[in-house]
C-alpha atoms as a PDB file:
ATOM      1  CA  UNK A   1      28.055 -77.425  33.671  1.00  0.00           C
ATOM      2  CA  UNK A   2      27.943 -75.616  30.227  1.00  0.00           C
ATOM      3  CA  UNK A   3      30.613 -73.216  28.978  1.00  0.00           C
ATOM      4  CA  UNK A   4      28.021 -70.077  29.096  1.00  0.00           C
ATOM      5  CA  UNK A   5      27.801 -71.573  32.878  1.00  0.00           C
ATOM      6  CA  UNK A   6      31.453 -71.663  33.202  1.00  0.00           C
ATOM      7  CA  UNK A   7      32.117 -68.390  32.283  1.00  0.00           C
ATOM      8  CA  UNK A   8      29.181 -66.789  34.429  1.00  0.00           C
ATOM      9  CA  UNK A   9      30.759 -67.921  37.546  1.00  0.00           C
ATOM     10  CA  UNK A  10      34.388 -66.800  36.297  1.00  0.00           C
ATOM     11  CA  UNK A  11      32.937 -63.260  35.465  1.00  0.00           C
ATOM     12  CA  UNK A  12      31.425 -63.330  39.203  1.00  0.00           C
ATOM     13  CA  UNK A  13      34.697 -64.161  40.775  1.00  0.00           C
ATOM     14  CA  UNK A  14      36.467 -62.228  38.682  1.00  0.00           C
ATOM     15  CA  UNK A  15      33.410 -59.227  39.787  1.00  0.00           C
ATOM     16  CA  UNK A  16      34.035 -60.082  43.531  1.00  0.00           C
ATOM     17  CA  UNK A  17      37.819 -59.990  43.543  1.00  0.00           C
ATOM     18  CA  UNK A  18      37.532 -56.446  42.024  1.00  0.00           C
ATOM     19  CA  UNK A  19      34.890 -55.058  44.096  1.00  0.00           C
ATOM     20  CA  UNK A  20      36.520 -56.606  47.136  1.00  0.00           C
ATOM     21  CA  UNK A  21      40.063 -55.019  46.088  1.00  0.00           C
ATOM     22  CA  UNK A  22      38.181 -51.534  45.679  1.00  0.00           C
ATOM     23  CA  UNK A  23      36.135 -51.392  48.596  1.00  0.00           C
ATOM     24  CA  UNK A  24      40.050 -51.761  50.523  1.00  0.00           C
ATOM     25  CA  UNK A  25      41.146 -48.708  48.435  1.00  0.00           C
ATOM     26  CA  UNK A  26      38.019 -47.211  49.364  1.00  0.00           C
ATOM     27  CA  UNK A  27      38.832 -47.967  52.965  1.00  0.00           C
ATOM     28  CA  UNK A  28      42.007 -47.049  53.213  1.00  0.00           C
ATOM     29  CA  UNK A  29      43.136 -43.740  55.011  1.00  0.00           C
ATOM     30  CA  UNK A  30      46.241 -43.281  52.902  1.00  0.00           C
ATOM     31  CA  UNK A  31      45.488 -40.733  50.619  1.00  0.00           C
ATOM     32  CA  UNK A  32      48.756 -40.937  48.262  1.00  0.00           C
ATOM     33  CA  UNK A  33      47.994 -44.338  48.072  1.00  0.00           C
ATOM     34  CA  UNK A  34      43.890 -43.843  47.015  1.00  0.00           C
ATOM     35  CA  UNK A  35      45.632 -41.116  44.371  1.00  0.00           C
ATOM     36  CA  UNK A  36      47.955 -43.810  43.164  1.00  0.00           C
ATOM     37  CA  UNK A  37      45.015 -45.931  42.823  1.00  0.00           C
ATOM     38  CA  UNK A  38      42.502 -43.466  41.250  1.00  0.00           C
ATOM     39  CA  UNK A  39      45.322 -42.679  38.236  1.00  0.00           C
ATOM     40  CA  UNK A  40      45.804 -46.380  37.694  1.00  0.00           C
ATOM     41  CA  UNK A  41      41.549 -47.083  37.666  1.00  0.00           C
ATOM     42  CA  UNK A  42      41.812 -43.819  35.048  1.00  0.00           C
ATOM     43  CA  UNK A  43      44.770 -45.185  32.779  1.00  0.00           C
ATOM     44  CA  UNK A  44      42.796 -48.613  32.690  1.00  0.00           C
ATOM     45  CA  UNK A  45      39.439 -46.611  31.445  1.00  0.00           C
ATOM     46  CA  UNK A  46      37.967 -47.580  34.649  1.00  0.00           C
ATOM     47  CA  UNK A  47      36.554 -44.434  35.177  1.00  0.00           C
ATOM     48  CA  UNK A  48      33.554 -45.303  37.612  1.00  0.00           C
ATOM     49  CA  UNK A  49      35.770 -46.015  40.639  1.00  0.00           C
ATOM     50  CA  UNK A  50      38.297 -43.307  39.701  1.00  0.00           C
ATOM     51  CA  UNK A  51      36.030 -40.733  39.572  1.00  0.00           C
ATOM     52  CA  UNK A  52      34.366 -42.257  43.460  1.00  0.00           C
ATOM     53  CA  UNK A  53      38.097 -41.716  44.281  1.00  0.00           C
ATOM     54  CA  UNK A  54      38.703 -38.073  43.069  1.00  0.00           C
ATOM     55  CA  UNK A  55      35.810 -36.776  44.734  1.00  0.00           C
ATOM     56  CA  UNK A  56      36.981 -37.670  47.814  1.00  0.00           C
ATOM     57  CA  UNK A  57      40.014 -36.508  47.043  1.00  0.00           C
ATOM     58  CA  UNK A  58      39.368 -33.604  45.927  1.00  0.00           C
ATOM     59  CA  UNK A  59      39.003 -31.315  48.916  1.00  0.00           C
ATOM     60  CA  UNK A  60      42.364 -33.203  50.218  1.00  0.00           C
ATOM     61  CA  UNK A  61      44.555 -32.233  47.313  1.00  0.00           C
ATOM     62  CA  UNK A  62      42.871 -28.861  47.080  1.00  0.00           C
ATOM     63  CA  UNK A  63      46.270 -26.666  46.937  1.00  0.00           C
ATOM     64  CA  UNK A  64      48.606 -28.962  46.199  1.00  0.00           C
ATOM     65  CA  UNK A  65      50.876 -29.462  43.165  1.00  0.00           C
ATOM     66  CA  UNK A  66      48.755 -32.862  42.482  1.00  0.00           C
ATOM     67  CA  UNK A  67      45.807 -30.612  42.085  1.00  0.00           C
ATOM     68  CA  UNK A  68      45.412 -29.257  38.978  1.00  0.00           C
ATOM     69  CA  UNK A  69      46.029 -33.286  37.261  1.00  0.00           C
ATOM     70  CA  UNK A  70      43.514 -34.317  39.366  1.00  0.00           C
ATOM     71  CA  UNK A  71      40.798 -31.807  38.812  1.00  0.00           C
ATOM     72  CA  UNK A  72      41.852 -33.073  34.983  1.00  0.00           C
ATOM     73  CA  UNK A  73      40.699 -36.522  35.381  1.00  0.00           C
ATOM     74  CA  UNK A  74      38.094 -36.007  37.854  1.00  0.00           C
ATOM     75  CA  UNK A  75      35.870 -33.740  35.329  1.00  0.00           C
ATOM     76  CA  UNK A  76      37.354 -36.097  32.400  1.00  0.00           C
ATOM     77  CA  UNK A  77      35.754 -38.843  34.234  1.00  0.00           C
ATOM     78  CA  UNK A  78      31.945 -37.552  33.878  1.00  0.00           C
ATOM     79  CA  UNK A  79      32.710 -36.681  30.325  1.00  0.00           C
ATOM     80  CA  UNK A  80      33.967 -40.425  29.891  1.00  0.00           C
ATOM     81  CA  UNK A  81      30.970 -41.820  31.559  1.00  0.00           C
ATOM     82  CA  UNK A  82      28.454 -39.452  29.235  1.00  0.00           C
ATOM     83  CA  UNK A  83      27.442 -37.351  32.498  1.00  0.00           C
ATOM     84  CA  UNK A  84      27.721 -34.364  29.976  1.00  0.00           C
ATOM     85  CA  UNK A  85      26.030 -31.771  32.361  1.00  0.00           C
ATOM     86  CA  UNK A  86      28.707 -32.613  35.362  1.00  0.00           C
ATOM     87  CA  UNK A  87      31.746 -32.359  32.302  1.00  0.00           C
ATOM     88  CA  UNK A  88      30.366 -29.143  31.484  1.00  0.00           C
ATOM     89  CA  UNK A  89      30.499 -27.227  34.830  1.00  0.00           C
ATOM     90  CA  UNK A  90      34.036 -29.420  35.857  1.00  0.00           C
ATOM     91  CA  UNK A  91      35.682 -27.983  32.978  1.00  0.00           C
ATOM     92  CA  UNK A  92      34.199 -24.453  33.150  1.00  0.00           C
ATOM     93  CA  UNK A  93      35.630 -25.033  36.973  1.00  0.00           C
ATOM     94  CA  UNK A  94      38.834 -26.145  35.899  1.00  0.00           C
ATOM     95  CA  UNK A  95      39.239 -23.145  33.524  1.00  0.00           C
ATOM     96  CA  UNK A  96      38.750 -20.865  36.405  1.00  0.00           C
ATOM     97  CA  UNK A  97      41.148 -21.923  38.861  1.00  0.00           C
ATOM     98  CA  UNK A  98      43.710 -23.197  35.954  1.00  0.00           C
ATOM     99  CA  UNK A  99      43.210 -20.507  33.099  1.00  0.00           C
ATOM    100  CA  UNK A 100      47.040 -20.695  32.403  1.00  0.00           C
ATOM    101  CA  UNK A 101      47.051 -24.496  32.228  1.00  0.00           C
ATOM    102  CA  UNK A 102      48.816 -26.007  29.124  1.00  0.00           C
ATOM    103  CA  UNK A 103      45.489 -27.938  29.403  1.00  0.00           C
ATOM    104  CA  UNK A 104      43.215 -25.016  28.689  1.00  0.00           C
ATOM    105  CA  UNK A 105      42.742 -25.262  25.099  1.00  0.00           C
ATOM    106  CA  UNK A 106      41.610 -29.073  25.352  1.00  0.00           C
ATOM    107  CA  UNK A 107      39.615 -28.504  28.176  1.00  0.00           C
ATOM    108  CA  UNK A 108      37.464 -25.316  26.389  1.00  0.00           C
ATOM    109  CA  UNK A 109      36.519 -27.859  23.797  1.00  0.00           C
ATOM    110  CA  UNK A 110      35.783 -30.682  25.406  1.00  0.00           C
ATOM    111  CA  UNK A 111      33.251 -27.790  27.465  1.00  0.00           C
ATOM    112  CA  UNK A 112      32.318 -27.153  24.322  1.00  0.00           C
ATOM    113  CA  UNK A 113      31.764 -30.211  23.363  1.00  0.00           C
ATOM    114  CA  UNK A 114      29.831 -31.277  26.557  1.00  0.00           C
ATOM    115  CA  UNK A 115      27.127 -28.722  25.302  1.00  0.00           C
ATOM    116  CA  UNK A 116      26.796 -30.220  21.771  1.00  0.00           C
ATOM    117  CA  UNK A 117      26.292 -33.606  23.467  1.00  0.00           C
ATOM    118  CA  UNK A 118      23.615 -32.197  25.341  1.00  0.00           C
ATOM    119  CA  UNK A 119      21.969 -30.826  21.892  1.00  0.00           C
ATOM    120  CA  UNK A 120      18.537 -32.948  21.724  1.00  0.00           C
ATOM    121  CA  UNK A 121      16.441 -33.671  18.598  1.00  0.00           C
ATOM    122  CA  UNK A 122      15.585 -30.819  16.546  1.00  0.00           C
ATOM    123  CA  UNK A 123      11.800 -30.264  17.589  1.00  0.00           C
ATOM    124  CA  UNK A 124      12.609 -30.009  21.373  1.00  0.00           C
ATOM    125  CA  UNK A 125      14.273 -27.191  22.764  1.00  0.00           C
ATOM    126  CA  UNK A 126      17.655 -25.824  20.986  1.00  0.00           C
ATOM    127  CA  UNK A 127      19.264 -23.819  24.161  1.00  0.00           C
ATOM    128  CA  UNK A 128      22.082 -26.368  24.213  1.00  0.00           C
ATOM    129  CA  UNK A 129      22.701 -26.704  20.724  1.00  0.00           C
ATOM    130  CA  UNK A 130      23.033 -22.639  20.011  1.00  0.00           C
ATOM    131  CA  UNK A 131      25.673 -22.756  23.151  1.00  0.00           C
ATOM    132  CA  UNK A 132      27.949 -25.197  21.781  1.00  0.00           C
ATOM    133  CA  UNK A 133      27.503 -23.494  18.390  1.00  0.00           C
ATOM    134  CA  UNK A 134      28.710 -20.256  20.204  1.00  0.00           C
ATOM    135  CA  UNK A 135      31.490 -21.549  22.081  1.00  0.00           C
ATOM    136  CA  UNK A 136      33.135 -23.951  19.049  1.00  0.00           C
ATOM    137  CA  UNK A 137      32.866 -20.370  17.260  1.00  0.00           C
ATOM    138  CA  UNK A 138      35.151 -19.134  19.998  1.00  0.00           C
ATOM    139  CA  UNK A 139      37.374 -21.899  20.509  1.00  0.00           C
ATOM    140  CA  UNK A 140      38.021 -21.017  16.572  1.00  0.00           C
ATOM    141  CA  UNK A 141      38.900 -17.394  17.316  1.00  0.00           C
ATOM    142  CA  UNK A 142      40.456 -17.905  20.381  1.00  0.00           C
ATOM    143  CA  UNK A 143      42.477 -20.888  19.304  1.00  0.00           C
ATOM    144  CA  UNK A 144      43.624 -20.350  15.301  1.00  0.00           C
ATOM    145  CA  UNK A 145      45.394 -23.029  13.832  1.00  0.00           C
ATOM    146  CA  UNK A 146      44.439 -25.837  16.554  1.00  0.00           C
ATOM    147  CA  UNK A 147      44.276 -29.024  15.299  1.00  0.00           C
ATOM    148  CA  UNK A 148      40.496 -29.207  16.717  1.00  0.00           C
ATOM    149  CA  UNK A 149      39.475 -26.557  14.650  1.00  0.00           C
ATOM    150  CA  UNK A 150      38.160 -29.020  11.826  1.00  0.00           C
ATOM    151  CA  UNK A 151      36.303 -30.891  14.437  1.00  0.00           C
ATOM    152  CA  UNK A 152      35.001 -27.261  15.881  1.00  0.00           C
ATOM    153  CA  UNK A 153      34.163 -26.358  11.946  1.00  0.00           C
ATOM    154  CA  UNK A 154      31.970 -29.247  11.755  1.00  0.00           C
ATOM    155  CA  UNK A 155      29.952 -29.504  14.870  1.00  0.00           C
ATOM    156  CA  UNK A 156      28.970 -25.898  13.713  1.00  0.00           C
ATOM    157  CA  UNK A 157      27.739 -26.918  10.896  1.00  0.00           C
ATOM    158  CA  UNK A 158      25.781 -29.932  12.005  1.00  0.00           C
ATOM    159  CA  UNK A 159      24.428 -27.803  14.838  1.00  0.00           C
ATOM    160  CA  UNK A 160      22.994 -25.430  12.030  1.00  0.00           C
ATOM    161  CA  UNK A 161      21.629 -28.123   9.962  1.00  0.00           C
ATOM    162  CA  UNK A 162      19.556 -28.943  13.147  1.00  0.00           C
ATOM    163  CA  UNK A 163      18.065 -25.462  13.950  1.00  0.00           C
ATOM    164  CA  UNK A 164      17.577 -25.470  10.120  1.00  0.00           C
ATOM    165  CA  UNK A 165      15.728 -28.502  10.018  1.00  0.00           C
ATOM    166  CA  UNK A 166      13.837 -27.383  13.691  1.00  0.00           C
ATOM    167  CA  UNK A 167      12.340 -24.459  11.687  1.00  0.00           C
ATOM    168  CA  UNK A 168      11.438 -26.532   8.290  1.00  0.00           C
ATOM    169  CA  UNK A 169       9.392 -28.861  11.016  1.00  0.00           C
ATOM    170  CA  UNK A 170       7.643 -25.880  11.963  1.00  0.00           C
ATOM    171  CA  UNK A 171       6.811 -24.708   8.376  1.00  0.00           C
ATOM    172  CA  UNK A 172       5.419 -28.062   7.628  1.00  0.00           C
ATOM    173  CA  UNK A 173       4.038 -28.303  10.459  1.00  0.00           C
ATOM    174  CA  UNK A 174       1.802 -25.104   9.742  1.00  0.00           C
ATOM    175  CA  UNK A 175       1.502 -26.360   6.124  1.00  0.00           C
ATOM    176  CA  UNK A 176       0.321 -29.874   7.088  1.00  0.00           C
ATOM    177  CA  UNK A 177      -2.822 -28.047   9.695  1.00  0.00           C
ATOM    178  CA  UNK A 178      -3.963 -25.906   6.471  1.00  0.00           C
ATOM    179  CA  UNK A 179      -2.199 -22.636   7.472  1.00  0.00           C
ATOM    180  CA  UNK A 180      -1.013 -21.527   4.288  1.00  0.00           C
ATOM    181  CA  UNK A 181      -0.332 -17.731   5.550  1.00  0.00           C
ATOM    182  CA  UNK A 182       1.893 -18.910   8.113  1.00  0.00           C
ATOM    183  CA  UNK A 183       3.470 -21.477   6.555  1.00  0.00           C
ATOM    184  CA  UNK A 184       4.408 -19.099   3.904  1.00  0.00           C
ATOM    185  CA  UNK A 185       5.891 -16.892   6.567  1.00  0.00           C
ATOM    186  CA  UNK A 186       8.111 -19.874   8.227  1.00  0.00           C
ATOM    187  CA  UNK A 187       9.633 -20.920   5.069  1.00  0.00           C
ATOM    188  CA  UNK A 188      10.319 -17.268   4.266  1.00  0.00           C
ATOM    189  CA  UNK A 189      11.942 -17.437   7.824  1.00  0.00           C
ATOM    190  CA  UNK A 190      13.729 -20.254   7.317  1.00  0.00           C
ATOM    191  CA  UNK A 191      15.321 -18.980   3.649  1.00  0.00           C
ATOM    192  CA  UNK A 192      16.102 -15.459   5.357  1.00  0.00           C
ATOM    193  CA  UNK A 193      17.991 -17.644   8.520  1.00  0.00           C
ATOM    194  CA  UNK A 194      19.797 -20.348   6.173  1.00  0.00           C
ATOM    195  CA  UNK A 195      20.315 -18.677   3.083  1.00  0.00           C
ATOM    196  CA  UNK A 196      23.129 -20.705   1.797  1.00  0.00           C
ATOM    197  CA  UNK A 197      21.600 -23.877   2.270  1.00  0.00           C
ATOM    198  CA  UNK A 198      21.179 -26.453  -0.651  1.00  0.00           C
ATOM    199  CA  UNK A 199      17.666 -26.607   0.003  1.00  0.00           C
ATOM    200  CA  UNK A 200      16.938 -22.897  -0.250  1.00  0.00           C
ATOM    201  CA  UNK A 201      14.806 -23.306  -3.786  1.00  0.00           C
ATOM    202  CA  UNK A 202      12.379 -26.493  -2.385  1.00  0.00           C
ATOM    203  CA  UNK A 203      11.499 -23.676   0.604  1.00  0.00           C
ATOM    204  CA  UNK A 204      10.882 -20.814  -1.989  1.00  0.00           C
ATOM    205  CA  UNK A 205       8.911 -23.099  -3.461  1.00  0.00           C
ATOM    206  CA  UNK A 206       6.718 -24.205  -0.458  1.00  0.00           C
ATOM    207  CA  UNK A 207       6.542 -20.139  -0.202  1.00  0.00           C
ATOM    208  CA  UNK A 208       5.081 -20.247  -3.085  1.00  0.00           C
ATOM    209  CA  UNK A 209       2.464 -22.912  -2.889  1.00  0.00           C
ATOM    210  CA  UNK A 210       1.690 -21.489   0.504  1.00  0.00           C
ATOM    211  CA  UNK A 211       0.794 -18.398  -1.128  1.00  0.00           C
ATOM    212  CA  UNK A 212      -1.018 -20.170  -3.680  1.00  0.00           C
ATOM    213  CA  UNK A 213      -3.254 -22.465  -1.373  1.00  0.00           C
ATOM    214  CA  UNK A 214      -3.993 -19.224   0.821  1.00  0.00           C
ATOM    215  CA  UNK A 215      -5.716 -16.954  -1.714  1.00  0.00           C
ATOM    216  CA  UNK A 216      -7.610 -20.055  -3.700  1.00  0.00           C
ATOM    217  CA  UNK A 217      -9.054 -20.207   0.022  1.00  0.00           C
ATOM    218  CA  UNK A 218      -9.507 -16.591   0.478  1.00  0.00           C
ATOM    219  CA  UNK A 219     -12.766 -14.939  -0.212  1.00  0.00           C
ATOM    220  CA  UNK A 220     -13.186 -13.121  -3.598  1.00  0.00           C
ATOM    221  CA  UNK A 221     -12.737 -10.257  -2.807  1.00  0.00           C
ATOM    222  CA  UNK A 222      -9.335 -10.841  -1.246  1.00  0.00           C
ATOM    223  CA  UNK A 223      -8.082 -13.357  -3.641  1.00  0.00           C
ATOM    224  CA  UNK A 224      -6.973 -11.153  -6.459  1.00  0.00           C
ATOM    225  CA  UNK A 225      -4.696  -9.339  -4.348  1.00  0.00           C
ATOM    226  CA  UNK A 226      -2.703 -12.543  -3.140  1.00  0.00           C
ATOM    227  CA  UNK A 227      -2.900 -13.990  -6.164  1.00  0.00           C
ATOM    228  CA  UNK A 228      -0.708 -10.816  -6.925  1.00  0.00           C
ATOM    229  CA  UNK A 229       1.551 -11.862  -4.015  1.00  0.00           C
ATOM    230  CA  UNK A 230       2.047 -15.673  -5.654  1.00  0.00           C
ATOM    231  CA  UNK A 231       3.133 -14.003  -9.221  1.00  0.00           C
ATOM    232  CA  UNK A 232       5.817 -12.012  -7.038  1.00  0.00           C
ATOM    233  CA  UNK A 233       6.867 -15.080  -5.581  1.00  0.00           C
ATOM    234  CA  UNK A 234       7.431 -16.539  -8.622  1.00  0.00           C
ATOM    235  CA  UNK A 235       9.098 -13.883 -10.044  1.00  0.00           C
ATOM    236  CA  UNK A 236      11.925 -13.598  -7.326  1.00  0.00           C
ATOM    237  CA  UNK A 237      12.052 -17.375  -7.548  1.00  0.00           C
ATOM    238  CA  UNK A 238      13.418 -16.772 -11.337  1.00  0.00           C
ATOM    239  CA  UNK A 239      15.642 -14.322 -10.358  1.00  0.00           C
ATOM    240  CA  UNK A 240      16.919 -16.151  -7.717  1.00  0.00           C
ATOM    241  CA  UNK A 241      17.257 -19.943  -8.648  1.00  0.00           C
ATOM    242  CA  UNK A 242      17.243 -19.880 -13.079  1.00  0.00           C
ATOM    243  CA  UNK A 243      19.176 -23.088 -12.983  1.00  0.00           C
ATOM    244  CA  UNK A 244      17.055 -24.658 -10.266  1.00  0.00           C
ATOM    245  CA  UNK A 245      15.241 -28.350 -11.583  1.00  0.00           C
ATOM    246  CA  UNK A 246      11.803 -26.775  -9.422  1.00  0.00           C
ATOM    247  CA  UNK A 247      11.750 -23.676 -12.388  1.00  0.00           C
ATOM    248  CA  UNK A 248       9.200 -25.188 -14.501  1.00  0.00           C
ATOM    249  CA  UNK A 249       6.909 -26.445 -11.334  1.00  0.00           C
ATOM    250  CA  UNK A 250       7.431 -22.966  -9.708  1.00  0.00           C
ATOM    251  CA  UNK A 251       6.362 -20.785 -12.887  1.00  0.00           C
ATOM    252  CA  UNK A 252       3.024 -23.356 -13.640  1.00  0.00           C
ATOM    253  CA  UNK A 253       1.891 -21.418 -10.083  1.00  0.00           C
ATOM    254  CA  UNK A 254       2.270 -18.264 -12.014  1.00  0.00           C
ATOM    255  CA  UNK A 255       0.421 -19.828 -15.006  1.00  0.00           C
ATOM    256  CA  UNK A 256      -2.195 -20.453 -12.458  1.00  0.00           C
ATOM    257  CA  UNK A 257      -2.552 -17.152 -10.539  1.00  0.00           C
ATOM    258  CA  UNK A 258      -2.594 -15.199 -14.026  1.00  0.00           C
ATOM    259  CA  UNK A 259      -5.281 -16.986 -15.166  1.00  0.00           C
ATOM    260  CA  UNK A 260      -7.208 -16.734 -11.499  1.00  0.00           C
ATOM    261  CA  UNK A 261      -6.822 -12.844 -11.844  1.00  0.00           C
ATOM    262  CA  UNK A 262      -7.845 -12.543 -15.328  1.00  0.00           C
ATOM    263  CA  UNK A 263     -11.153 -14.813 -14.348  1.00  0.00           C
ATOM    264  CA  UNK A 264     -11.343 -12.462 -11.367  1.00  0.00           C
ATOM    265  CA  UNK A 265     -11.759  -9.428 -14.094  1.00  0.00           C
ATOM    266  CA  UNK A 266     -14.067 -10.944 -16.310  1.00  0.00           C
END
């Protein structure tokens, strides 16, 4: 027999003797004694079989001083194990029936944070993500000078990079299909919603290319008119970004759109 071999059948023994040892806890009709044994499954990160232990516990030590440390673990359990939607509504629970709790200001995070772990990629739906923004934003108000606060800080600000970057998708999108007008619209939407951001003078631009693209495809007698609305464009883009590297590319458009109008007149 090989070592890999070897240590197969030790990890099955070693499998059997625990399952064997938990299905007698599970058995067992002493309920200080499953309690005993949930806490030690919890301090040893074994969180599957603590957490089949609280739950039947649960409507036991309903009441009782033991309660409120048990309610603890039992939602810290699903958080452990990822189950972010069961953490969620066990903490809100736990806030409820505990709001006094010197555990209350951990357990409105980690709520909080059950939402932001529920946030998905940035071109599905965003419910989850503007939640957790919301409640970090309260846990900061609520909560000044906690030592979470930085943590708080900067899942706000990776939650608003990711609506941020769930709008540019839809710019480009519209961009990418040949819809100037609207793509011109997004990225004006997306500068008005994230003004600070670093990117702000690569969406003006897109504005203005948008622009561009949509009156070389409009018929004549439109085209001197959004022409008009490039220049514009431009112009704010100068008053707005001077030290910006995109400048030069940015004012060629309104090289371009001059000399469109002025062939327009002719």
């Amino acid at each position: 027999m090989n070592i890999r071999s070897v240590s197969l059948v030790v990890l099955a023994a070693v499998l059997s003797v625990s399952c064997s040892k938990f299905n007698k806890v599970l058995k067992s009709t002493d309920y200080d004694y499953k309690l005993k044994m949930a806490q030690q499954y919890y301090e040893k990160k074994k969180y599957r079989q603590a957490q089949t232990l609280y739950e039947e516990l649960f409507p036991i030590y309903k009441g009782t001083p033991q309660f409120e440390d048990l309610y603890y673990r039992y939602a810290d359990c699903a958080f452990k194990q990822r189950d972010y939607v069961s953490a969620e509504n066990l903490f809100n629970g736990f806030l409820d029936m505990f709001p006094n709790s010197a555990k209350s200001e951990e357990v409105e995070f980690l709520e909080a944070y059950s939402y932001y772990k529920q946030s998905p990629k940035p071109e599905l739906d965003q419910t989850n993500t503007i939640k957790a923004m919301g409640m970090m934003q309260t846990f900061m108000n609520t909560h000044v000078g906690s030592p979470r606060s930085k943590e708080a800080e900067e899942i706000i600000n990776t939650s608003y990079k990711k609506l941020e970057a769930k709008e540019l998708q839809a710019a480009e999108l519209y961009y990418n299909m040949g819809q100037f007008k609207a793509a011109a619209i997004s990225y004006t939407s997306v500068i008005n919603n994230y003004p600070d951001s670093p990117r702000s003078d690569e969406y003006k631009l897109m504005i203005i290319r948008s622009y561009y693209k949509y009156a070389s495809l409009s018929i004549q007698e439109k085209q001197e008119e959004r022409f008009v609305k490039v220049i514009s464009e431009v112009q704010d883009f100068q008053d707005r970004y001077p030290e910006s590297k995109l400048l030069k590319e940015a004012e060629r458009y309104l090289t371009l759109s001059s000399n469109n109008i002025k062939a327009l007149n002719k």
